[in-house]
PDB file of N, CA and C in Angstrom:
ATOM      1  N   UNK A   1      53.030  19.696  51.430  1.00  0.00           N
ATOM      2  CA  UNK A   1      53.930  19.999  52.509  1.00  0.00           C
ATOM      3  C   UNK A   1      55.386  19.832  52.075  1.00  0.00           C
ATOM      4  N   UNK A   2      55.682  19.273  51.332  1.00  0.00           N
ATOM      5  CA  UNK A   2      57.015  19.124  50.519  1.00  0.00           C
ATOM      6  C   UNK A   2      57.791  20.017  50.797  1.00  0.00           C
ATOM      7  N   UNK A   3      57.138  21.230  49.731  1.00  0.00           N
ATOM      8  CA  UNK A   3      57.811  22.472  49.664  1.00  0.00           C
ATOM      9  C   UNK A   3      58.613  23.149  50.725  1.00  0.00           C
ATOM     10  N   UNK A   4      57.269  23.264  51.358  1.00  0.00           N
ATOM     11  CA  UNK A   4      57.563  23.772  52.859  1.00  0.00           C
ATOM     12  C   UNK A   4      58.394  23.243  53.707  1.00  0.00           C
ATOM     13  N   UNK A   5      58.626  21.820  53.815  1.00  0.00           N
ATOM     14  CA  UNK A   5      59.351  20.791  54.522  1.00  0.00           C
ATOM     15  C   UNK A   5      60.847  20.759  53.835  1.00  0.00           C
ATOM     16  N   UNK A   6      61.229  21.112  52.475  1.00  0.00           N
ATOM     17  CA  UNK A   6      62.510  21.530  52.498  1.00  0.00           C
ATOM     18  C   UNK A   6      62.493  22.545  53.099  1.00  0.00           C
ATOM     19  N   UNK A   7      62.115  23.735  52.694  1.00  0.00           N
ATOM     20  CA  UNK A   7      62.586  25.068  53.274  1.00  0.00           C
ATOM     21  C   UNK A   7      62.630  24.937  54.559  1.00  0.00           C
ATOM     22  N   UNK A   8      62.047  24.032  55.337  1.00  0.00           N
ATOM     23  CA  UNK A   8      62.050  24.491  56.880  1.00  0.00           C
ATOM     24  C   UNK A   8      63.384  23.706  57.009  1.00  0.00           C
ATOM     25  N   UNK A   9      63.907  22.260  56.289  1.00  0.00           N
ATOM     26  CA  UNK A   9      65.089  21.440  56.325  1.00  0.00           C
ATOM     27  C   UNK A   9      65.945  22.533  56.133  1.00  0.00           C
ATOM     28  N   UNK A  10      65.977  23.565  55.258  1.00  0.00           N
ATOM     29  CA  UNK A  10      67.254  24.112  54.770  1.00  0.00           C
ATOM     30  C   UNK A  10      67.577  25.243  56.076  1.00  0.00           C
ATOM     31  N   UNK A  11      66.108  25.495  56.431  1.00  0.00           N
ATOM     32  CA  UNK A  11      66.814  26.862  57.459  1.00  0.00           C
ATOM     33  C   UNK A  11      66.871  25.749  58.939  1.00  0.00           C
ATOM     34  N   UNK A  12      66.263  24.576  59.400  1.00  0.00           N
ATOM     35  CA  UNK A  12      67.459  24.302  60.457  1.00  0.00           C
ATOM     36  C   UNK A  12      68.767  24.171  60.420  1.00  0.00           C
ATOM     37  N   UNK A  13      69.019  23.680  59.010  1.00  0.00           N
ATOM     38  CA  UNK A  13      70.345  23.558  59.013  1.00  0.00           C
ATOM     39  C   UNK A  13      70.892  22.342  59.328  1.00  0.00           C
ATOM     40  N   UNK A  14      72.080  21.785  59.397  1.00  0.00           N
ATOM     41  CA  UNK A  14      72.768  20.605  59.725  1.00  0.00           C
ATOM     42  C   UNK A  14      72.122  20.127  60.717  1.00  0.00           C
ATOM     43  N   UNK A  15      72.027  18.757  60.340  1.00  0.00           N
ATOM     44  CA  UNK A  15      71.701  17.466  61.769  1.00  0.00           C
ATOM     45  C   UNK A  15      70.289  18.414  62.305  1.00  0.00           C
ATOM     46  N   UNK A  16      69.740  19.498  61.683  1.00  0.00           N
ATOM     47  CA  UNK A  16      68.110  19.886  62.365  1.00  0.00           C
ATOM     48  C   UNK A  16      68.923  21.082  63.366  1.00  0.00           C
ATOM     49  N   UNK A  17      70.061  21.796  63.423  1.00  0.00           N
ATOM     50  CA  UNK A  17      70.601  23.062  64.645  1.00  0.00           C
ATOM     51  C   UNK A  17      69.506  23.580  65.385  1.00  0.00           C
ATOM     52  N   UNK A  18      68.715  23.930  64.104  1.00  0.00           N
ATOM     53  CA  UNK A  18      67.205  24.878  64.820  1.00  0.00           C
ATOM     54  C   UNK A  18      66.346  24.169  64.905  1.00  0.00           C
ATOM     55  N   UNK A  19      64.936  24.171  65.742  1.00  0.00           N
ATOM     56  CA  UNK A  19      63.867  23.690  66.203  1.00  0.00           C
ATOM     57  C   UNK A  19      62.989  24.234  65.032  1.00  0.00           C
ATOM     58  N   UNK A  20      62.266  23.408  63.956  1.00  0.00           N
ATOM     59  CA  UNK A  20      61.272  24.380  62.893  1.00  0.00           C
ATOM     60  C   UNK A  20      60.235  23.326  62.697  1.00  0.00           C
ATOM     61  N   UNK A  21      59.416  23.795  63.044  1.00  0.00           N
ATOM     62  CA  UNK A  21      57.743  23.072  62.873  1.00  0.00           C
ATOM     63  C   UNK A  21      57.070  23.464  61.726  1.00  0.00           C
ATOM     64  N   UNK A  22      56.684  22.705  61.235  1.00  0.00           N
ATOM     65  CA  UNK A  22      55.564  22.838  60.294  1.00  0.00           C
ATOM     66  C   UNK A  22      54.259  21.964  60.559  1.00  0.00           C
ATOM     67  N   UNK A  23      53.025  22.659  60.488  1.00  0.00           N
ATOM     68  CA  UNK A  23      51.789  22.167  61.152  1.00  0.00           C
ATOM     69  C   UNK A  23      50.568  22.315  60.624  1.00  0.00           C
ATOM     70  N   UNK A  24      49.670  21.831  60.591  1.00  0.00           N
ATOM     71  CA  UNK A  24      48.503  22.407  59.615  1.00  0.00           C
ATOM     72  C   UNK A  24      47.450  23.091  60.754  1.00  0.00           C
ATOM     73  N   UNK A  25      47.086  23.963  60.784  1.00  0.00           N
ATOM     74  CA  UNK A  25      45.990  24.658  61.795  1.00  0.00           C
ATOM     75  C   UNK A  25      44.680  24.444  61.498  1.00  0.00           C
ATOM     76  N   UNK A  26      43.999  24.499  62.673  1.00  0.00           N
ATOM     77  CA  UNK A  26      42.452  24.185  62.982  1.00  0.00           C
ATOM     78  C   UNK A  26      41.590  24.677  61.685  1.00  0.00           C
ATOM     79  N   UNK A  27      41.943  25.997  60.968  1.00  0.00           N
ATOM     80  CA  UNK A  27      41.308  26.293  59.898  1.00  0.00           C
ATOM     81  C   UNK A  27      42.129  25.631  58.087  1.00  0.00           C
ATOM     82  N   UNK A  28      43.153  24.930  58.228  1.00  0.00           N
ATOM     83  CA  UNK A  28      43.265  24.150  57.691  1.00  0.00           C
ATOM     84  C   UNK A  28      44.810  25.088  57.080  1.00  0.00           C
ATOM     85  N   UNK A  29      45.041  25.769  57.642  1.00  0.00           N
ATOM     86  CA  UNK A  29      46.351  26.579  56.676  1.00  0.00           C
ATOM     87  C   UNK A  29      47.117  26.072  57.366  1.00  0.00           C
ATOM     88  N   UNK A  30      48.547  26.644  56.894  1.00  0.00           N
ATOM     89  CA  UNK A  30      49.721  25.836  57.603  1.00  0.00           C
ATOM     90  C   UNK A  30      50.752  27.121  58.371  1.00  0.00           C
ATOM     91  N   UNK A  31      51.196  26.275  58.988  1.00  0.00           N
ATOM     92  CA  UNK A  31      51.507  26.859  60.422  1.00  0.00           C
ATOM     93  C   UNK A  31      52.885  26.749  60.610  1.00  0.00           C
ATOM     94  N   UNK A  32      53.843  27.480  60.987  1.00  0.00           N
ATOM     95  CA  UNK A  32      55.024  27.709  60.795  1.00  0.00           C
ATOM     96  C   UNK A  32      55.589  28.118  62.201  1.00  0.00           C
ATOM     97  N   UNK A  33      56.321  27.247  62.843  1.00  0.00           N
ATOM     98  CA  UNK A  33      57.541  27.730  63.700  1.00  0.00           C
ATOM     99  C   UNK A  33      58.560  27.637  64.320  1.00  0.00           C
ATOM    100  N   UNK A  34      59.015  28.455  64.947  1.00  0.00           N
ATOM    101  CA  UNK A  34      60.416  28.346  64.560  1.00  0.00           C
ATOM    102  C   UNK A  34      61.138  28.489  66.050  1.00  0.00           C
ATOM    103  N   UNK A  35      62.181  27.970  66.464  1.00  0.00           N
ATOM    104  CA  UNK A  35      62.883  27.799  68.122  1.00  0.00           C
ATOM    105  C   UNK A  35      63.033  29.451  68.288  1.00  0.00           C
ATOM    106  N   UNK A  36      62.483  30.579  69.398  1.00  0.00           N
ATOM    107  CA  UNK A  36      62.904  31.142  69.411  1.00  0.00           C
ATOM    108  C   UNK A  36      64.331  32.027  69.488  1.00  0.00           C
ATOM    109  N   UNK A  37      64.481  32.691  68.832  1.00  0.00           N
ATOM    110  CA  UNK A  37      65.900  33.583  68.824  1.00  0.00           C
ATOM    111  C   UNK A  37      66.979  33.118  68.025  1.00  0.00           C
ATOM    112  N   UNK A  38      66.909  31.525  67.556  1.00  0.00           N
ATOM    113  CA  UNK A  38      67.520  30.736  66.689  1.00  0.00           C
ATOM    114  C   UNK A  38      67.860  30.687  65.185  1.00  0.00           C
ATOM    115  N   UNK A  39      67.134  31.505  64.573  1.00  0.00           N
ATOM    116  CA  UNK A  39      67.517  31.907  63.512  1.00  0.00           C
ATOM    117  C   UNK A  39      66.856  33.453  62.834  1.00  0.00           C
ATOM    118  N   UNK A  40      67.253  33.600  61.596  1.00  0.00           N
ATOM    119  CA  UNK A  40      67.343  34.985  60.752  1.00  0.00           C
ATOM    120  C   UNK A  40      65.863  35.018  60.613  1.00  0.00           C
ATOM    121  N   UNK A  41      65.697  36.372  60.948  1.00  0.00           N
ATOM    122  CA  UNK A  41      64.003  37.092  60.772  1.00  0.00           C
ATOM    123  C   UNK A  41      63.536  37.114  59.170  1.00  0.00           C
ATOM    124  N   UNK A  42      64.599  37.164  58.540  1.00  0.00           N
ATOM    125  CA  UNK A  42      64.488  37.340  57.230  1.00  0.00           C
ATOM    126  C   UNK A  42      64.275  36.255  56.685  1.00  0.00           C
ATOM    127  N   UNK A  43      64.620  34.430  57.103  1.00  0.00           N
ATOM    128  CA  UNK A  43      64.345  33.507  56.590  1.00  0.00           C
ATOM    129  C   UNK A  43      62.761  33.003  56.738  1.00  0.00           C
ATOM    130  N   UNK A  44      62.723  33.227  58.669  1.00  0.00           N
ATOM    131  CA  UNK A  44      61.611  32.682  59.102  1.00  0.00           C
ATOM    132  C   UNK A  44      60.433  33.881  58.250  1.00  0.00           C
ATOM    133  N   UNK A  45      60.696  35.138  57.621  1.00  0.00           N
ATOM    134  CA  UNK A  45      59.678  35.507  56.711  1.00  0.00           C
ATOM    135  C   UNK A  45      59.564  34.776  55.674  1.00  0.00           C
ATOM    136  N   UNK A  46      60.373  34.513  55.076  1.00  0.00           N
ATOM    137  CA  UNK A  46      60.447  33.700  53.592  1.00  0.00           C
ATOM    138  C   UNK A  46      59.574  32.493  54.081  1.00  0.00           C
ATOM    139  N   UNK A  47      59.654  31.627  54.863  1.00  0.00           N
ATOM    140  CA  UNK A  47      59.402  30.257  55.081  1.00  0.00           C
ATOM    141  C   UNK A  47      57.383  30.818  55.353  1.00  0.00           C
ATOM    142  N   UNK A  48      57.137  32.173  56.056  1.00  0.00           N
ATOM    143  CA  UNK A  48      55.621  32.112  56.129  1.00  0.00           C
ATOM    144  C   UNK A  48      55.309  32.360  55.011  1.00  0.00           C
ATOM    145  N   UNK A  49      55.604  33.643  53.838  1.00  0.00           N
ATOM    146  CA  UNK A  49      55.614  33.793  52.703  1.00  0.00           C
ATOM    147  C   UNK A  49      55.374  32.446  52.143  1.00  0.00           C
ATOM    148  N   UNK A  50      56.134  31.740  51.967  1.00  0.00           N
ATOM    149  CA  UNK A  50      55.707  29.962  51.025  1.00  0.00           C
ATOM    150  C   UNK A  50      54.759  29.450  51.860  1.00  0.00           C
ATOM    151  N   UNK A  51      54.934  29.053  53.369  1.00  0.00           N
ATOM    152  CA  UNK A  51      53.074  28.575  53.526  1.00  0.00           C
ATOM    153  C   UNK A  51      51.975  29.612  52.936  1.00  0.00           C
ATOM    154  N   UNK A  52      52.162  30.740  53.091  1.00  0.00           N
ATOM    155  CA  UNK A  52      51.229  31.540  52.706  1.00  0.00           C
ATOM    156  C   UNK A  52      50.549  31.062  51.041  1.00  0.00           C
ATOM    157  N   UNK A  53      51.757  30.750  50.230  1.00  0.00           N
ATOM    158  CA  UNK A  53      51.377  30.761  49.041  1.00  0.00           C
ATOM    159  C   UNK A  53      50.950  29.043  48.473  1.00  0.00           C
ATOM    160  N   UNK A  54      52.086  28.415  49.544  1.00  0.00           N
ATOM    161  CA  UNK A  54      50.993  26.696  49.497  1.00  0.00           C
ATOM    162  C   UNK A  54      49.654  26.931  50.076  1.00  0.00           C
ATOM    163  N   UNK A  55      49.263  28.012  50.752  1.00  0.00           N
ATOM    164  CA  UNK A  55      47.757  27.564  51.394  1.00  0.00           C
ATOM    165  C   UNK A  55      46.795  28.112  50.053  1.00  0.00           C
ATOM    166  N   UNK A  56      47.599  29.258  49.405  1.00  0.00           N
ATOM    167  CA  UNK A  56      47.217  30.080  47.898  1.00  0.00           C
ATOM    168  C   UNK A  56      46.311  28.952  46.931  1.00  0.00           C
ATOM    169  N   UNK A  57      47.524  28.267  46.890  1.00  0.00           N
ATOM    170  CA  UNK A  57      47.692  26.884  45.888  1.00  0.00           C
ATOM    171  C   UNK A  57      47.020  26.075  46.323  1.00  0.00           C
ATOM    172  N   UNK A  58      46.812  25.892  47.446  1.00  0.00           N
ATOM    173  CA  UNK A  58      45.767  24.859  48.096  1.00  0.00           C
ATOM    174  C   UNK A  58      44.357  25.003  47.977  1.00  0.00           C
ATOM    175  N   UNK A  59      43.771  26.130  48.240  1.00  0.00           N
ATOM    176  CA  UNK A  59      42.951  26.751  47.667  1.00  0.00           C
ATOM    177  C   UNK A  59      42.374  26.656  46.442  1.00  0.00           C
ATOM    178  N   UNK A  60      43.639  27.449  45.563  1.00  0.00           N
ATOM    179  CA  UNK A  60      43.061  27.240  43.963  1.00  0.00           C
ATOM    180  C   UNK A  60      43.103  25.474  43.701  1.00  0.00           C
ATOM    181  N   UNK A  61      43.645  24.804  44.354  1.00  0.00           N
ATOM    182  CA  UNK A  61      43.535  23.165  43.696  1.00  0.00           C
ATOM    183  C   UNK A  61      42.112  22.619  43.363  1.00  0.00           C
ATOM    184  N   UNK A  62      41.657  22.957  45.172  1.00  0.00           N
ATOM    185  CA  UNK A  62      40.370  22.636  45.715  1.00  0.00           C
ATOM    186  C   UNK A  62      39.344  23.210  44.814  1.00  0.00           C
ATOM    187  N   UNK A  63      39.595  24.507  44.065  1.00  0.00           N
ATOM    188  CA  UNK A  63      38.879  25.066  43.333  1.00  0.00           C
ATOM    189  C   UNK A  63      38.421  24.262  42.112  1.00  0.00           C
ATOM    190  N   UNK A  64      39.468  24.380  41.527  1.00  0.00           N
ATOM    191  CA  UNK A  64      39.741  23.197  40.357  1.00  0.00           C
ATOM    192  C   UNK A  64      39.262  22.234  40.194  1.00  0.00           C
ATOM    193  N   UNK A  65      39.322  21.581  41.614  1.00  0.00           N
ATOM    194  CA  UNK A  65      38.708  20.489  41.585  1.00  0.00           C
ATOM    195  C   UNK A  65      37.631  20.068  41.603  1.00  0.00           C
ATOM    196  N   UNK A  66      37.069  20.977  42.266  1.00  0.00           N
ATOM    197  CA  UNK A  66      35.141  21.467  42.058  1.00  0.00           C
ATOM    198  C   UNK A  66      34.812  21.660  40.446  1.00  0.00           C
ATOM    199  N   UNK A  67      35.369  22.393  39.960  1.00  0.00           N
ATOM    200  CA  UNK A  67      35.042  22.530  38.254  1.00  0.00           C
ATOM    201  C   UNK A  67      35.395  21.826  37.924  1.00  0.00           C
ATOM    202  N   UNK A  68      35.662  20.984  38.194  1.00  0.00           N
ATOM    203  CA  UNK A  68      36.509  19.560  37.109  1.00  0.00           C
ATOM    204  C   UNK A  68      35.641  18.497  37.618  1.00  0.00           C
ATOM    205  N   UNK A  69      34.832  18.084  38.793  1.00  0.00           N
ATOM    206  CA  UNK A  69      33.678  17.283  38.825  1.00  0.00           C
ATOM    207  C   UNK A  69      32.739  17.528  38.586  1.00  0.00           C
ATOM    208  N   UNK A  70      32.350  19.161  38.540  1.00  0.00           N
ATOM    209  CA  UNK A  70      30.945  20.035  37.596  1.00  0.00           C
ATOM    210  C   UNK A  70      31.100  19.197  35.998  1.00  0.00           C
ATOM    211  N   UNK A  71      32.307  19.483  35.948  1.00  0.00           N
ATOM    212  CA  UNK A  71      32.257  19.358  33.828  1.00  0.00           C
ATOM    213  C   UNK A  71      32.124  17.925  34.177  1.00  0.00           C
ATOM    214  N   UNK A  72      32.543  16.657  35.009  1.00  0.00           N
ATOM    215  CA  UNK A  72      32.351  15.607  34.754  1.00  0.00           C
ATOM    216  C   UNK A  72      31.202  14.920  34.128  1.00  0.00           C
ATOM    217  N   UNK A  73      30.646  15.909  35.889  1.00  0.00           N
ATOM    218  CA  UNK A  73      28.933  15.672  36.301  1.00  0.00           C
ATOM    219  C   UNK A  73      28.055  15.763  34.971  1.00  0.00           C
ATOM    220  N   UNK A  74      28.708  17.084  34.156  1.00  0.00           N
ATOM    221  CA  UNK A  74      27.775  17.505  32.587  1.00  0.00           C
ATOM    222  C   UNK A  74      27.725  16.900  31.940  1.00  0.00           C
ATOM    223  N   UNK A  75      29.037  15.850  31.714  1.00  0.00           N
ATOM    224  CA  UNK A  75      29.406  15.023  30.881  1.00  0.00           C
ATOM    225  C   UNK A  75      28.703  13.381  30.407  1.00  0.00           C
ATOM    226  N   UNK A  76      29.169  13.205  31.926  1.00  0.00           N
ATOM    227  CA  UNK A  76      27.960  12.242  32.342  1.00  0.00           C
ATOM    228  C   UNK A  76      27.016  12.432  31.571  1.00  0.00           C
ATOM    229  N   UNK A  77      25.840  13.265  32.210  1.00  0.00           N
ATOM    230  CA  UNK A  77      24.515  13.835  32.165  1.00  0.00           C
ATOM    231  C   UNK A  77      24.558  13.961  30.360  1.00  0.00           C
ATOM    232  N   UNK A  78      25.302  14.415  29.956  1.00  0.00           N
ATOM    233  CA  UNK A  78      25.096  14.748  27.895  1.00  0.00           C
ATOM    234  C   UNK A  78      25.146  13.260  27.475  1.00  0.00           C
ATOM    235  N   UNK A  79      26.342  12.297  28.010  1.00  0.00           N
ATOM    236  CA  UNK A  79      26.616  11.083  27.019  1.00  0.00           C
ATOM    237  C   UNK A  79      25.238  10.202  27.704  1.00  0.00           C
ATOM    238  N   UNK A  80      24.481  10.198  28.894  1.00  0.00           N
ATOM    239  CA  UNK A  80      23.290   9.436  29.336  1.00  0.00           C
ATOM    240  C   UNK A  80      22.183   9.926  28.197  1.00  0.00           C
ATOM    241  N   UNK A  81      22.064  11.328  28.205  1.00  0.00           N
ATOM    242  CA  UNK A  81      21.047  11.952  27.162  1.00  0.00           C
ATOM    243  C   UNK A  81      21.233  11.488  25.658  1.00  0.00           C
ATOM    244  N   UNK A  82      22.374  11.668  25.571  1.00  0.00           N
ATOM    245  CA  UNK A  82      22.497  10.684  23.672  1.00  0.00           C
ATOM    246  C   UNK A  82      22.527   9.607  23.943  1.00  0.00           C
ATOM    247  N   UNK A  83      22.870   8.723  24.651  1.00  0.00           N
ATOM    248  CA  UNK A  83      22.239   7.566  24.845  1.00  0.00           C
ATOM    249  C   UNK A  83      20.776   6.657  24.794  1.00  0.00           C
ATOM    250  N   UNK A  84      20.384   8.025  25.338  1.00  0.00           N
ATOM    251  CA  UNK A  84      18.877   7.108  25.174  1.00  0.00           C
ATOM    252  C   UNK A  84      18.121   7.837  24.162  1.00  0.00           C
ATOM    253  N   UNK A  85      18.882   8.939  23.588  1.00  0.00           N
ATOM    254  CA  UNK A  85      17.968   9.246  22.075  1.00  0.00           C
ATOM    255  C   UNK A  85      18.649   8.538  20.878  1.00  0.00           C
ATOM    256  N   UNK A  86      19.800   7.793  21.017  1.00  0.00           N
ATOM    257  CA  UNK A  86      20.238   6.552  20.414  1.00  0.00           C
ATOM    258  C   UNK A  86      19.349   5.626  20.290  1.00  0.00           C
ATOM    259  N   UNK A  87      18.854   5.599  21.572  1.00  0.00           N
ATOM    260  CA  UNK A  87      17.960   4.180  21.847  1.00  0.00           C
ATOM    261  C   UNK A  87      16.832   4.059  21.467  1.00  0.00           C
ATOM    262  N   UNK A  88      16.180   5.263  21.192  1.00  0.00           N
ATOM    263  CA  UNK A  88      14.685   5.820  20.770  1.00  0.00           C
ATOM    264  C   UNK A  88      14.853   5.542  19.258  1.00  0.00           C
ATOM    265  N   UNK A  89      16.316   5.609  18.362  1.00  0.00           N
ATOM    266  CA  UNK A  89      16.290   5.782  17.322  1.00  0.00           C
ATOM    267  C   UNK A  89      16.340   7.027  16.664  1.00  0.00           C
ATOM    268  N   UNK A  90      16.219   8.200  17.717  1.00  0.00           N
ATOM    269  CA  UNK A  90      15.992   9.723  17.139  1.00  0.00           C
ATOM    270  C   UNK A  90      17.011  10.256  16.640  1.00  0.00           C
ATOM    271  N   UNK A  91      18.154   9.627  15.929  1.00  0.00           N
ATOM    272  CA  UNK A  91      19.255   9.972  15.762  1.00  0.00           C
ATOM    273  C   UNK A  91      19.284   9.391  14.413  1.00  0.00           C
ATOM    274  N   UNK A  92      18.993  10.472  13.232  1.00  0.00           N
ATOM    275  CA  UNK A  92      19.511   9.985  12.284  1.00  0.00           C
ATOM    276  C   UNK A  92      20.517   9.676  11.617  1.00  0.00           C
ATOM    277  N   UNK A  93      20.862   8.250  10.634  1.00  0.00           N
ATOM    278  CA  UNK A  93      22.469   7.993  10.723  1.00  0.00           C
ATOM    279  C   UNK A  93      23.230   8.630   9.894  1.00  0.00           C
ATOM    280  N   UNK A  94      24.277   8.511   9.704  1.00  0.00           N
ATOM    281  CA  UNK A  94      25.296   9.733   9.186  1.00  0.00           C
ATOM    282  C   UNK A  94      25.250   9.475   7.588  1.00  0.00           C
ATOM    283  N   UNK A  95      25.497  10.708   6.896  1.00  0.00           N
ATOM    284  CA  UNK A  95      24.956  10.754   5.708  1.00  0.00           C
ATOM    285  C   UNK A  95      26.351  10.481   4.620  1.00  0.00           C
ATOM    286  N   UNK A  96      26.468   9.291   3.900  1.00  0.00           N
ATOM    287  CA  UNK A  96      27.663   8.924   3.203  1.00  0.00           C
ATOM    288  C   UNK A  96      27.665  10.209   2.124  1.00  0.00           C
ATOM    289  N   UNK A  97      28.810  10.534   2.099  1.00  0.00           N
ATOM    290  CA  UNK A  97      29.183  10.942   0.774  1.00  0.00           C
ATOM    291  C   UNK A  97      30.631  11.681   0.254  1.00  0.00           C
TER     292      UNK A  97
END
């Protein structure tokens, strides 16, 4: 919300002039608005444009973050498996030379 929370700081303007909300909605994106008639059509686009693209980013994080506890999960699961063929002895030891 950072992002978004300057940009909405920069277009109220001094001491907050304009009324600008930022909100997260029932489906989890973020929600943008603005005091009617109070400021430039052209900003309050810019400002949905960047939630649009934090919800982008939000998205791909969540993504990420799923594949990044998959590879954990594998990881796990490989160093438990050499572990116990360590333990069996089935691992022959490394060959000097």
């Amino acid at each position: 919300m950072s992002v978004i929370g300057a940009v909405t700081r920069r277009i109220a303007g001094p001491r907050g002039a304009r009324q600008v909300h930022v909100t997260k909605g029932m489906d989890g994106h973020t929600v943008v608005s603005v005091g009617a008639g109070d400021t430039d059509p052209g900003q309050l686009e810019t400002v949905r444009q960047l939630a649009s693209e934090l919800d982008a980013m939000r998205d791909e994080m969540a993504g990420l973050r799923r594949e990044l506890d998959e590879t954990l999960n594998r990881l796990d699961f490989t160093e438990r498996l050499l572990g116990q063929v360590k333990e069996r002895g089935l691992l022959s030891p490394p060959k000097e030379g």
